[in-house]
Every structure is written in structure tokens, then in C-alpha cells.
Protein backbone atom coordinates (compact mmCIF):
# COMPACT_ATOMS: atom_id res chain seq x y z
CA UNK A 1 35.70 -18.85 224.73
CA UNK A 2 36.93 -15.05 225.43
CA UNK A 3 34.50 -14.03 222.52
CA UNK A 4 32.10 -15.69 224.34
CA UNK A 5 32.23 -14.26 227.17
CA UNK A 6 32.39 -10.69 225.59
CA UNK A 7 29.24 -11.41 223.86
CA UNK A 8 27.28 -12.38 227.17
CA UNK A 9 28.87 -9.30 228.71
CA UNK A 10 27.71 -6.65 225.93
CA UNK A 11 24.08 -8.79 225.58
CA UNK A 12 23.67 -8.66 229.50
CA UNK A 13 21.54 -4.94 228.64
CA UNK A 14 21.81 -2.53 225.86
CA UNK A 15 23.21 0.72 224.96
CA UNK A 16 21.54 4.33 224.56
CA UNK A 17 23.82 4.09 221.55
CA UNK A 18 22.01 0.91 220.58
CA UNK A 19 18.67 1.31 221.22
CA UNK A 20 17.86 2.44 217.21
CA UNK A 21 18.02 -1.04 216.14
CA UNK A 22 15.18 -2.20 219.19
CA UNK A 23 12.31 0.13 218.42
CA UNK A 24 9.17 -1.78 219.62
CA UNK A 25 10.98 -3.94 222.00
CA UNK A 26 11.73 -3.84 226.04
CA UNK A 27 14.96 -3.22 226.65
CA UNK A 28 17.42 -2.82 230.04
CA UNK A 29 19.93 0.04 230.36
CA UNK A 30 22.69 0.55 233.31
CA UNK A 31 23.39 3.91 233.68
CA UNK A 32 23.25 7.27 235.60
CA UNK A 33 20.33 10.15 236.04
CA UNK A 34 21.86 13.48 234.73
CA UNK A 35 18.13 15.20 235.07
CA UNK A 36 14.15 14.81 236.40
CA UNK A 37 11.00 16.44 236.21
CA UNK A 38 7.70 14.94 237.61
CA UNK A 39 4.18 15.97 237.19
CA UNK A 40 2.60 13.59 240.33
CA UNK A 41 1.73 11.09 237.87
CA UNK A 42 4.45 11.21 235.36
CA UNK A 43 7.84 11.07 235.57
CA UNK A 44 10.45 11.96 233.33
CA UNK A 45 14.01 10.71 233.57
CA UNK A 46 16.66 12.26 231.70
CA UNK A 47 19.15 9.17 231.85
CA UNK A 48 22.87 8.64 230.65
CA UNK A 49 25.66 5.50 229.88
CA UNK A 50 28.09 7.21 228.42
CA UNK A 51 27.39 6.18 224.71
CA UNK A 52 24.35 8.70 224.68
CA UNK A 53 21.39 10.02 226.40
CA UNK A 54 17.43 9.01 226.11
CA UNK A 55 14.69 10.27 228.46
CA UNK A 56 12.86 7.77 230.12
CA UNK A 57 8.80 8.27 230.72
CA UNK A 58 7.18 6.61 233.87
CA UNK A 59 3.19 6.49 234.38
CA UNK A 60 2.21 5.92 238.00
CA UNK A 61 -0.71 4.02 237.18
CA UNK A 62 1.72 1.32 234.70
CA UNK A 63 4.95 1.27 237.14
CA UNK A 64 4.70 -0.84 240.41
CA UNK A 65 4.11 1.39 243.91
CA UNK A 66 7.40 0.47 245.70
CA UNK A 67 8.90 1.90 242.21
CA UNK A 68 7.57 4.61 242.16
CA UNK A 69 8.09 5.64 245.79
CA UNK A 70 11.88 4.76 244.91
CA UNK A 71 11.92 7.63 241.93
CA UNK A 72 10.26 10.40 244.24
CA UNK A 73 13.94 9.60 246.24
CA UNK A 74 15.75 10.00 242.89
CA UNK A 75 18.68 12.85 242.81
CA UNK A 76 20.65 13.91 240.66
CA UNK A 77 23.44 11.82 239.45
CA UNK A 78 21.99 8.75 241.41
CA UNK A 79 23.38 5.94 239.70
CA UNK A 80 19.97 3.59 238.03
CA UNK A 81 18.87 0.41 236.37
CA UNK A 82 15.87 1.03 233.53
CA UNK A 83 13.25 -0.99 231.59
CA UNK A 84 11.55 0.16 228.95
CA UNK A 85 9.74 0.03 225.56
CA UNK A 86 11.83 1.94 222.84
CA UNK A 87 9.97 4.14 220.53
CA UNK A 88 10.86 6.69 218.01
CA UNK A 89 10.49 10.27 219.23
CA UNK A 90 11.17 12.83 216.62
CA UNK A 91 11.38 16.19 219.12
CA UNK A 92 13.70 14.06 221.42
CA UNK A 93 17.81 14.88 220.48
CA UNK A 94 18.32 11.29 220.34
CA UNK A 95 15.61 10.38 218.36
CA UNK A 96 13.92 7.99 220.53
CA UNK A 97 12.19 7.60 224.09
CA UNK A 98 11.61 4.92 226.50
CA UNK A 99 8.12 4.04 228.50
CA UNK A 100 9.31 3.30 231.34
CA UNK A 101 8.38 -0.24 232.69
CA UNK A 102 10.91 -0.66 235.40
CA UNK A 103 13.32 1.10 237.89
CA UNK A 104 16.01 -0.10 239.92
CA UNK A 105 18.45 2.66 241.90
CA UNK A 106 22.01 1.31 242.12
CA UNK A 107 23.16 3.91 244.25
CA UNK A 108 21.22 6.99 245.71
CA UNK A 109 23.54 10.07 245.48
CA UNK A 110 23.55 12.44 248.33
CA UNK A 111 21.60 15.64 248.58
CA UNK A 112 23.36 18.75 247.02
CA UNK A 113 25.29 18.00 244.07
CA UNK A 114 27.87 20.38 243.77
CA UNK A 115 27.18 21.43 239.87
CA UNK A 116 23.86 22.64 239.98
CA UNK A 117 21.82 24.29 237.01
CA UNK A 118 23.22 27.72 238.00
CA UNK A 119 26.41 29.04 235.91
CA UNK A 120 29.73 28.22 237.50
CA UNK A 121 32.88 30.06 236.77
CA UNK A 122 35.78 28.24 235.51
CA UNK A 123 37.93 27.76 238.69
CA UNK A 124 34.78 26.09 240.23
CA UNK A 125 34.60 23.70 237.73
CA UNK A 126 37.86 22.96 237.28
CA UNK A 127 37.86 22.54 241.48
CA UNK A 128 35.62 19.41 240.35
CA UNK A 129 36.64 18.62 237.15
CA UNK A 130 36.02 14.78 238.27
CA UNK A 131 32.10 15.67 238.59
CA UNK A 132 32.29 18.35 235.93
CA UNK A 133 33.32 15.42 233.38
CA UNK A 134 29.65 14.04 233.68
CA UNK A 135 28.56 17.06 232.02
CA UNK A 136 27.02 16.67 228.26
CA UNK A 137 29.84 19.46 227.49
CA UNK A 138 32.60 17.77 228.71
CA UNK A 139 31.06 14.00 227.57
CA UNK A 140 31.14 15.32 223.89
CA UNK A 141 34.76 16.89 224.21
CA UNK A 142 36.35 13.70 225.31
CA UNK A 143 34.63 11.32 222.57
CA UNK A 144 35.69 14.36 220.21
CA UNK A 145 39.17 13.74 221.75
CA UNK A 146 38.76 9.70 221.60
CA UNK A 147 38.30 10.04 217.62
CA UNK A 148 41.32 12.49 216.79
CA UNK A 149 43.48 10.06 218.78
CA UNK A 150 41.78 6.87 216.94
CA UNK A 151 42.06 8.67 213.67
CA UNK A 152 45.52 9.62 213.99
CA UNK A 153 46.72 5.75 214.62
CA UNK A 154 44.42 4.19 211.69
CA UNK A 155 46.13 7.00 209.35
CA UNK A 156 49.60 6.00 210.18
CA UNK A 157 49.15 2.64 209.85
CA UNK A 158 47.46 2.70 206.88
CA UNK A 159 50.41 4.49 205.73
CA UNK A 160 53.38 2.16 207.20
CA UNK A 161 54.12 4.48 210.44
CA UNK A 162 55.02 1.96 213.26
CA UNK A 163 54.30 3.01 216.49
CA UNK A 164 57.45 3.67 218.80
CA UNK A 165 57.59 4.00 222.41
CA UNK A 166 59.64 6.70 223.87
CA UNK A 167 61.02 7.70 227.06
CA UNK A 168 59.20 9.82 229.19
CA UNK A 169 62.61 10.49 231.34
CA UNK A 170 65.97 11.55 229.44
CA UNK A 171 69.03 13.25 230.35
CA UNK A 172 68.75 15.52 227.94
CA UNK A 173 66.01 17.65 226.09
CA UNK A 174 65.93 18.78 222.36
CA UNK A 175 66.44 22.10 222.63
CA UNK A 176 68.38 22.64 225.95
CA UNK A 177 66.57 22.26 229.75
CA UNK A 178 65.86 25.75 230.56
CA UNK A 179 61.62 24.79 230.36
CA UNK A 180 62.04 21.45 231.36
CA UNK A 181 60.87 19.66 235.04
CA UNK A 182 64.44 18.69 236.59
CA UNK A 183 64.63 15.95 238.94
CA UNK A 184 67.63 13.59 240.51
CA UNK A 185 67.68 10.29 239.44
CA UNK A 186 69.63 7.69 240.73
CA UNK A 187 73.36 8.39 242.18
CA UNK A 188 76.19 6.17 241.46
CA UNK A 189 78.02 4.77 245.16
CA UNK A 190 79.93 7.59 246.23
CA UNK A 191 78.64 10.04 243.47
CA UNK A 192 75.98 12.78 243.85
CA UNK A 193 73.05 11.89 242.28
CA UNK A 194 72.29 12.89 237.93
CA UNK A 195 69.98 14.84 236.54
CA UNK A 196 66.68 13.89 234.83
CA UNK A 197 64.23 15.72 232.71
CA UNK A 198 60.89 14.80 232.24
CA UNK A 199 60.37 15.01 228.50
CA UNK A 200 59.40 17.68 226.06
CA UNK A 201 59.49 15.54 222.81
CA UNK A 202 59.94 12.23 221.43
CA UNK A 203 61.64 13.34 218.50
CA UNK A 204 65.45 12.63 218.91
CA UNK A 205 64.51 8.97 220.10
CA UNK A 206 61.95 8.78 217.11
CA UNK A 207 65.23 9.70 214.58
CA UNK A 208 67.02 6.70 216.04
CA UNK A 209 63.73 4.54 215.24
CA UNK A 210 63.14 5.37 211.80
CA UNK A 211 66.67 4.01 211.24
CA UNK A 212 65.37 0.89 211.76
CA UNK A 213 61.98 1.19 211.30
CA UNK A 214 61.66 3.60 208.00
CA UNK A 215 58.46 5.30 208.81
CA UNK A 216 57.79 5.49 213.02
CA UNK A 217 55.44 7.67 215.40
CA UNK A 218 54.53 7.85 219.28
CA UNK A 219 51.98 9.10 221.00
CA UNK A 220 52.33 10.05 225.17
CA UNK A 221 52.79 12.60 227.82
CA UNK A 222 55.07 15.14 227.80
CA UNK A 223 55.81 18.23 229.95
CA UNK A 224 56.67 22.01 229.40
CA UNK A 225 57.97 23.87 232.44
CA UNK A 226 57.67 27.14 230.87
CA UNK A 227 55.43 29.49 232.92
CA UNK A 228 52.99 30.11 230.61
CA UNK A 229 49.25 31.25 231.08
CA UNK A 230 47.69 31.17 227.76
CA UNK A 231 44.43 30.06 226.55
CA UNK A 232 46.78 27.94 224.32
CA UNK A 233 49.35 25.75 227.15
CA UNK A 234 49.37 23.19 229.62
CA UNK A 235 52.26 21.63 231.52
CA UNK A 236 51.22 18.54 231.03
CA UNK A 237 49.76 17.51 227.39
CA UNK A 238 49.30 14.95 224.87
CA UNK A 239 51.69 14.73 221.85
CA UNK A 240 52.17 12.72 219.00
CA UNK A 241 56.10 13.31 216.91
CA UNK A 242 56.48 11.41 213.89
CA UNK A 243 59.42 10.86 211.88
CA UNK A 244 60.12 9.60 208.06
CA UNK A 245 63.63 7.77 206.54
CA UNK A 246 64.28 9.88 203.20
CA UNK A 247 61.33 12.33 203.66
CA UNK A 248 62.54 15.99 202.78
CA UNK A 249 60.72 19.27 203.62
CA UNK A 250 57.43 19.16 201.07
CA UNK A 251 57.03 15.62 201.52
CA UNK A 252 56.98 16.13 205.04
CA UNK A 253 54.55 18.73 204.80
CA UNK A 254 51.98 16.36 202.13
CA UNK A 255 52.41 13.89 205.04
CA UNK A 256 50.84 16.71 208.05
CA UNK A 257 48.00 17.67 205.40
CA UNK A 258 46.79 14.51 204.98
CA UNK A 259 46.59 13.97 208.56
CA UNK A 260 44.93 16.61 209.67
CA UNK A 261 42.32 16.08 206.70
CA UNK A 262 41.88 12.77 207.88
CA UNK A 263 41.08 13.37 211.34
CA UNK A 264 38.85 16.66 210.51
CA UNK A 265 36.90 14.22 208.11
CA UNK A 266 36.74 11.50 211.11
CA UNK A 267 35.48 13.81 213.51
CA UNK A 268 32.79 15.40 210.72
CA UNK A 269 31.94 11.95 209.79
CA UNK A 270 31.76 10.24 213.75
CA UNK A 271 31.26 12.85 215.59
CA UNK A 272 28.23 14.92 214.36
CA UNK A 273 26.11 14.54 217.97
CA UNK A 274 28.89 15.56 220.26
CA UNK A 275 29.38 18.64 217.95
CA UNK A 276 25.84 19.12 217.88
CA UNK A 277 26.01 18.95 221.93
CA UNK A 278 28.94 21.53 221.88
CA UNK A 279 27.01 23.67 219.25
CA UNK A 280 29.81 24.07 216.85
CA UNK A 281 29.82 25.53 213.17
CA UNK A 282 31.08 22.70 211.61
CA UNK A 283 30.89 25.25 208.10
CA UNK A 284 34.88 25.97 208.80
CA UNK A 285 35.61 22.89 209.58
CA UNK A 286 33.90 21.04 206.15
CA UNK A 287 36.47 23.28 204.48
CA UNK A 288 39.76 22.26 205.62
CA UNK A 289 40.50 19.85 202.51
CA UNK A 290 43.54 20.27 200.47
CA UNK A 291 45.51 22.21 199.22
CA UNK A 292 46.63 24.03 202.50
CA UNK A 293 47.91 27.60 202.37
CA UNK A 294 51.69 28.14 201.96
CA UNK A 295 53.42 31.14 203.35
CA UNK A 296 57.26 31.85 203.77
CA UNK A 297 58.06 33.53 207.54
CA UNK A 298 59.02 36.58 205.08
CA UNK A 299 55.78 37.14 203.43
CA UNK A 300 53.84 36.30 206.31
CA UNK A 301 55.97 39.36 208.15
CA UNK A 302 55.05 41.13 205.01
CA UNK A 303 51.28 40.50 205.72
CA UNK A 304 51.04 40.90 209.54
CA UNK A 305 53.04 44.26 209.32
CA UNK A 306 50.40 45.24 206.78
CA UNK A 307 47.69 44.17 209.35
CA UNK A 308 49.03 46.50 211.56
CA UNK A 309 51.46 43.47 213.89
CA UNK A 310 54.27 45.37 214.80
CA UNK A 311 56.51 42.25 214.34
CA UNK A 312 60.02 42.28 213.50
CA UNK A 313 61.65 40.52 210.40
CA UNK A 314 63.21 37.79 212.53
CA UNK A 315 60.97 37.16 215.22
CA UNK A 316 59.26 33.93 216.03
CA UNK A 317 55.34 35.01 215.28
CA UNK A 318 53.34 35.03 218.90
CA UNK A 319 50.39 34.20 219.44
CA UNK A 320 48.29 37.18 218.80
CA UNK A 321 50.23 36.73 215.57
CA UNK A 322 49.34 33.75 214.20
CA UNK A 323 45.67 34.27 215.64
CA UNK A 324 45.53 38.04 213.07
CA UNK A 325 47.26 35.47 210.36
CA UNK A 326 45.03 32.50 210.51
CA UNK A 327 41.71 34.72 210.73
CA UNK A 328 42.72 36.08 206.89
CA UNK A 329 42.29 32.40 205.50
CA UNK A 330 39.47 30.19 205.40
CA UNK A 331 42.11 27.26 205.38
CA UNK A 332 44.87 25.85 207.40
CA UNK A 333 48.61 27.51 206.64
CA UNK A 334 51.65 26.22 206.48
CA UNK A 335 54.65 28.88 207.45
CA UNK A 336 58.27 28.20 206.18
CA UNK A 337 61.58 28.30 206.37
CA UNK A 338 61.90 30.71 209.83
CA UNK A 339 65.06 32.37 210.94
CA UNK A 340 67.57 29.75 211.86
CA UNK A 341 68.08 32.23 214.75
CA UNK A 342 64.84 31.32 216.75
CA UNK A 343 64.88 27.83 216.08
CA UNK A 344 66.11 24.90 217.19
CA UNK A 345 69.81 23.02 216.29
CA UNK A 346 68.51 19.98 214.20
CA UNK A 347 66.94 22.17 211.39
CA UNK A 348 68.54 21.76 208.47
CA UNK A 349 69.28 25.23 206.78
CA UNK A 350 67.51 26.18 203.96
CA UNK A 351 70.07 25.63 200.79
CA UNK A 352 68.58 28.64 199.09
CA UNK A 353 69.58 30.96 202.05
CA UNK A 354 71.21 29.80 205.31
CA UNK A 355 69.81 32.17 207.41
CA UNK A 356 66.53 29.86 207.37
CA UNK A 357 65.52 26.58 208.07
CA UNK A 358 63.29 23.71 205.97
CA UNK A 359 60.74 24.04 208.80
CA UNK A 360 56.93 24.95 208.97
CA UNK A 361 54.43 25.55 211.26
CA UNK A 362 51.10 24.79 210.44
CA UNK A 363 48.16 27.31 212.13
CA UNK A 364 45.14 26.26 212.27
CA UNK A 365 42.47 28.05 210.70
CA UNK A 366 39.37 30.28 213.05
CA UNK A 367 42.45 32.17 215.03
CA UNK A 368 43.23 28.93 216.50
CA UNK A 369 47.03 29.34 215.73
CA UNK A 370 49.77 26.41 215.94
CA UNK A 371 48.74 22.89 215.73
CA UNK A 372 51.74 21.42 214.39
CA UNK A 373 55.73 22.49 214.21
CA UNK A 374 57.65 20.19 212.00
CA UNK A 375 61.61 20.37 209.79
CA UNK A 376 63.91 18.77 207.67
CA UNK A 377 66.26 17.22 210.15
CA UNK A 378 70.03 17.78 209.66
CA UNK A 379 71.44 14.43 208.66
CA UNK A 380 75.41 15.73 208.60
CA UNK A 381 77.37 14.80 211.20
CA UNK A 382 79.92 17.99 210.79
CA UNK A 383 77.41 20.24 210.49
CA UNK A 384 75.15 19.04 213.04
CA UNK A 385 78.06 19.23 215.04
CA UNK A 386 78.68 22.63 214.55
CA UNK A 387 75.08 23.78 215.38
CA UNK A 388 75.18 22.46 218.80
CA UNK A 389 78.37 24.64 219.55
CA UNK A 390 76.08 27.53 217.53
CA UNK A 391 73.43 26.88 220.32
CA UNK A 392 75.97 26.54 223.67
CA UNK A 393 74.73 23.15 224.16
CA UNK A 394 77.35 20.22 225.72
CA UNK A 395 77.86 17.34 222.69
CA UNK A 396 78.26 14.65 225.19
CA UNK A 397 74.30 14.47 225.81
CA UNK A 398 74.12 13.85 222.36
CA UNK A 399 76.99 11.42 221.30
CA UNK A 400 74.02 8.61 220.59
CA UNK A 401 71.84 10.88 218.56
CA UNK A 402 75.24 11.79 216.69
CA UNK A 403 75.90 8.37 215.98
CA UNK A 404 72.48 8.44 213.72
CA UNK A 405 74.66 10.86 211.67
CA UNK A 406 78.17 8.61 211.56
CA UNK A 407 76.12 5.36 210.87
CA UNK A 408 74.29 5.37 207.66
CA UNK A 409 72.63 8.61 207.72
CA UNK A 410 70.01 9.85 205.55
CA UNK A 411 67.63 12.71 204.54
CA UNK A 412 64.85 12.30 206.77
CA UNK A 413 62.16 15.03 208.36
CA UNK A 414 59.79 14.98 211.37
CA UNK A 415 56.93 16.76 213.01
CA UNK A 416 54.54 16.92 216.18
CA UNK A 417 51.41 17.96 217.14
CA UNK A 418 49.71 19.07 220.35
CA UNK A 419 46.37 16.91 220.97
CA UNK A 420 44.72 19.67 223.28
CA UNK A 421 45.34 22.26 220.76
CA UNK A 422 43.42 20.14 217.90
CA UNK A 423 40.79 19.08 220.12
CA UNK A 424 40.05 22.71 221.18
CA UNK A 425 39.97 23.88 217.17
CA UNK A 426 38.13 21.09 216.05
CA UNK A 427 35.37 21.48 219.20
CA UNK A 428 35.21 24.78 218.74
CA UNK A 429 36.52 25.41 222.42
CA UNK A 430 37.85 28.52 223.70
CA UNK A 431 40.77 27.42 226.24
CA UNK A 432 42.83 24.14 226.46
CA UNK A 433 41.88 22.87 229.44
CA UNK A 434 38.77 21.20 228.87
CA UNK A 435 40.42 19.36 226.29
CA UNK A 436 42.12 16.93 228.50
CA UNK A 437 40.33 15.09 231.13
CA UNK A 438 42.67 17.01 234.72
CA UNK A 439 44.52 19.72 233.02
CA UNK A 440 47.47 20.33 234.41
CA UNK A 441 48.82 24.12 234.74
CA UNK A 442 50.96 26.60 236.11
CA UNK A 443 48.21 27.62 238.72
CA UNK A 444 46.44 24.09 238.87
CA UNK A 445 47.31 20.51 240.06
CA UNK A 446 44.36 18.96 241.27
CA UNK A 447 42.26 17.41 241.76
């Protein structure tokens, strides 16, 4: 019955996406007018539903008068019911064109839409990000966004992740509060109230899964309170953190490559219009296949001093840093085993020398930097103990994530990635925030 019903919905009109397979035939489409022209007797409608765009052709002598009369009231962004004949139309970006054979307005929008043809700057658009949206840009950027997410849930499952839900409040972050949103929660009677954070990572939750589940991943909001104004942050992004039961450092590492090849292939394969629409080179992106590029922090220090980086031996890299590194490769790099010093206290130390960790980052290739920052987790409870004193943190915050280490504890390794950052490399975009429908940043909160 609910099949049903579905069916009669989706038959009720058809699709711009659609209309291929009903060349020849009349069909109805529900949608909005993002453009018009008119010569007095023709009338071309540049019309949109979301799954595409076709231009719709109206003759004055074929469409009835009170029809016509109702498209010399048409504005933009008027909201419109359309007939008409589907043929193929080679100069057309869709392919195809409709003669027009009836018009209906749903709603007439009001006189002076706010984004004109003109250029706008940035904090204009962003003032009306909910109308900027509509724009073919911004369209192709979200269904861009739509098939990394899609693509990263089919890979998992295909290869026994099970999605886990964590918490988006905690009492606790994974590497201390100092950049996390504070807020009281509720306050026992007679008690002031506790502290919340709203959460920076999944992770510690996602160890506790994986001891039940083997192989888990989530996928939500989290926050960053850090005051940063780069091209490359948001406080408020997408991320997905996935963790693996007896996984060690190169396996996780086989486990990000194939995920990121998967969802560059997706978006090559499902995606070729809206990167058409956002007019990017898709040359770099056809070569991100594997093998990946391996560099140690050390040689990568090596390489950016040689550059001309003034970098020290144990810094963290910056981003100007990783921007210099990943322009030198034509590929993705992975970056290993970083001073324990700038990193956080679950790392497991590199055996081979403890003043480094099992952890990479991998940079995205075109200068796009950091798309992913994974470890080796430490799975002893004594010497997990000992780094949180190493990092001043308080050990009662963590007793439960401790008791992953007294109760059957294994080798097991984890990583996350930032969504914005991969739709922006894969889109070819220069900033974040039109990678996310209302960014959220330190200068910005609305709309």
C-alpha cells in the first residue's frame, strides 16, 4: 500500500532529471523560474526542481492568452507549474528543451530579488545564504556534498562498519576543554549546577563501541570553539570518526585510502554535471587512486625546510605548511608518526622511538591540506594512565573510557574526517563555508 502510494506521488509529474527517458512526449514539471528572456512572441523560461534545469520555450500564437498575460508577470524565482513537449537539444547544458504548452504560476515572487545578476561579495551572500542556496553554484555543492556523505555510509557497510550514535553533549572532551563551547547542565538539589561541553569528537565513545561492535563509525555535528578565521574552519561542522577492534597503524591507514578513493570515484562517477556547473578540473581529481604518498613528520620537516618553511623539527605543520607540502605531489599524503609532544594522550608511542606517535595525517592533494587525522590508540591501561598525568588532565572524566583498557582490551586504531574540508577539495572551492548549507563561524551566526 505505502509503495503505492509512493508510486502515485513520484508519477503525479516528472523530473528535469527524468525527462531523457520522455523525448517526444508532454510532460508536467513543478518547479521554480531561476531566469527569463522574451522576444514579444517568444518566451524563454529558464526553469528549476532541484534534480536539474531545462529551458522551457513558449510561442504566443500556440499558448492560450490568459497564459501568456500570466508569464509577462513572471519574476524571478516565482514558483511555476509547466507543460511541455520534450525534445533533444544538443546546445542546451541539459541536453534537452521543452515547447512549452502550458503555464501555471504557483506563487508570484515579489519585485526585487535580492541576488541579482550583478556580483555580490561574500558577506552579502552569506547575509542570504537561504536565497543564495537557489543558486546553480550552491545547488551543485550540496548534491556534491549529498554523494560524499552517501558514499562514505555504502563504503562502511560494505565493509562491516556499524553505524554508532554518539553524544553530542559530554562532560569531558578528548583532548582537554580549552576550545570547547561550555555550558551548565543540570544541578543536583542543593548543588551548583555541572559543566557540559558540546562535542569535538566521537572518538572516545566510538572506542567503547567497537568493543562490542568490532568495526563502528558515526557521522554528526560537532563544535570547535577555537577562534579561528581560516579559509579552512568552522565552529560548527560535519564529522565522521571511525574506529576498528585489532586494527594497528598501516591497517588503519589502507582503511582511510580506500575511503577517500571511494568517494573521489563516487563523486567522478555521479557527479559529473554539478562539477561541470562549478567548472572544476576534475584532471587532479581522476588521479587520486592508490598508492597514497607516505611521509614521516621528519622527512616532511626535511622537505618544507628545503622549500624554504621555516618550521621547526617538532612543530605541528600549519597550514601554509601542509598547503607548500601537498602542492609538491600530484597525490594525497599520508604524514606519520608526529612528536608525541603536540599530540594528543591516546596515541600510542611509536615502539621504534617514543618521542613519536603511530599517527598520520592525511593532506589532501591541490594545497588543500588536512582532510583526515587518525592513530593507533593506546590500549594499556598503565600507560594510558600515565599520559593523562603527562597532559595535566583529571582521570576521573575518564574512569569509563579507562575501563575499555581494564576489560578486555585490544590493539585497535581510529580516525576522522572533516566533511566541509572534502567537499571544498573535491568541488574545487576556495573557502569552507559554502560547503555546508548556514556555516557557522567566529564572525557569523545567521541567518
Amino acid at each position: 500500500m505505502i509503495n503505492s502510494l509512493l508510486a502515485m506521488t513520484k508519477n503525479m509529474h516528472t523530473t528535469v532529471s527524468d525527462i531523457r527517458g520522455h523525448v517526444g512526449e508532454e510532460v508536467e514539471l513543478k518547479g521554480w523560474c531561476y531566469n527569463f528572456r522574451s522576444s514579444g512572441k517568444i518566451f524563454f523560461l529558464q526553469f528549476r526542481d532541484g534534480s536539474g534545469t531545462v529551458q522551457v520555450v513558449y510561442s504566443k500564437a500556440e499558448l492560450p492568452p490568459d497564459q501568456w498575460d500570466l508569464l509577462d508577470q513572471l519574476r524571478l524565482e516565482s514558483s511555476v507549474i509547466v507543460s511541455g513537449v520534450v525534445k533533444a537539444e544538443p546546445r542546451s547544458p541539459s541536453g534537452f528543451e521543452l515547447t512549452g504548452t502550458f503555464f501555471q504560476p504557483v506563487q508570484i515572487a515579489e519585485e526585487g530579488y535580492p541576488i541579482g545578476k550583478k556580483e555580490h561579495g561574500p558577506d552579502f551572500l552569506l547575509d542570504h545564504r537561504h536565497l543564495w542556496l537557489r543558486a546553480e553554484s550552491q545547488w551543485a555543492v550540496m548534491r556534491v556534498r549529498d554523494r560524499i556523505i552517501t558514499s562514505t555510509f555504502e563504503w562502511f557497510h560494505e565493509n562491516s562498519f556499524v553505524k554508532f550514535d554518539t553524544p553530542i553533549l559530554t562532560p569531558t572532551s578528548c583532548e582537554g576543554t580549552t576550545d570547547l563551547f561550555e555550558m551548565d547542565y543540570f544541578a543536583e538539589e542543593g548543588q551548583a549546577a555541572s559543566k557540559a561541553y558540546l562535542a569535538q569528537s566521537g572518538q572516545l565513545y566510538l572506542e567503547a563501541g567497537i568493543m562490542s561492535l568490532g568495526r563502528a563509525f558515526d557521522f554528526g555535528p560537532v563544535f570547535r570553539a577555537e577562534k579561528s578565521k581560516t579559509r579552512r574552519h568552522l565552529t560548527e561542522f560535519w564529522m565522521m570518526d571511525a574506529e576498528a577492534a585489532f586494527v594497528e597503524h598501516e591497517g588503519n591507514m589502507a582503511i582511510q585510502e580506500a575511503l577517500i578513493c571511494r568517494i573521489v570515484e563516487d563523486v567522478l562517477k555521479h557527479c559529473q554535471a554539478e562539477l561541470k556547473v562549478l567548472g572544476r578540473d576534475t584532471a587532479p581529481l581522476q588521479k587520486v587512486k592508490a598508492p597514497f604518498v607516505h611521509l614521516t613528520h621528519k622527512d616532511a620537516i626535511v622537505k618544507l625546510r628545503e622549500l624554504g618553511s621555516d618550521i621547526g623539527e617538532m612543530d605541528d605543520l600549519g597550514a601554509d605548511d601542509e598547503t607548500l607540502l601537498t602542492q609538491q605531489y600530484d597525490k594525497p599524503i599520508f604524514l606519520e608518526r608526529y612528536p608525541a609532544v603536540v599530540k594528543a594522550f591516546y596515541m600510542k608511542r611509536d615502539p621504534q622511538d617514543e618521542t613519536r606517535v603511530l599517527n598520520n595525517d592525511l593532506l589532501a592533494s591541490e594545497g588543500y591540506g588536512e582532510i583526515i587525522g587518525g592513530s593507533q590508540r593506546e590500549d594499556d591501561y598503565e600507560t594510558l594512565m600515565k599520559r593523562i598525568a603527562e597532559h595535566n588532565l583529571d582521570p576521573k572524566p575518564f574512569d569509563w573510557y579507562l575501563d575499555l583498557r581494564r576489560y578486555g582490551s585490544v590493539p585497535h586504531s581510529g580516525f576522522g574526517y572533516g566533511l566541509e574540508r572534502i567537499v571544498a577539495w573535491t568541488c574545487g572551492l576556495h573557502h569552507v563555508r559554502e560547503t555546508i548549507p548556514f556555516p557557522r563561524m567566529v564572525n557569523r551566526i545567521t541567518p
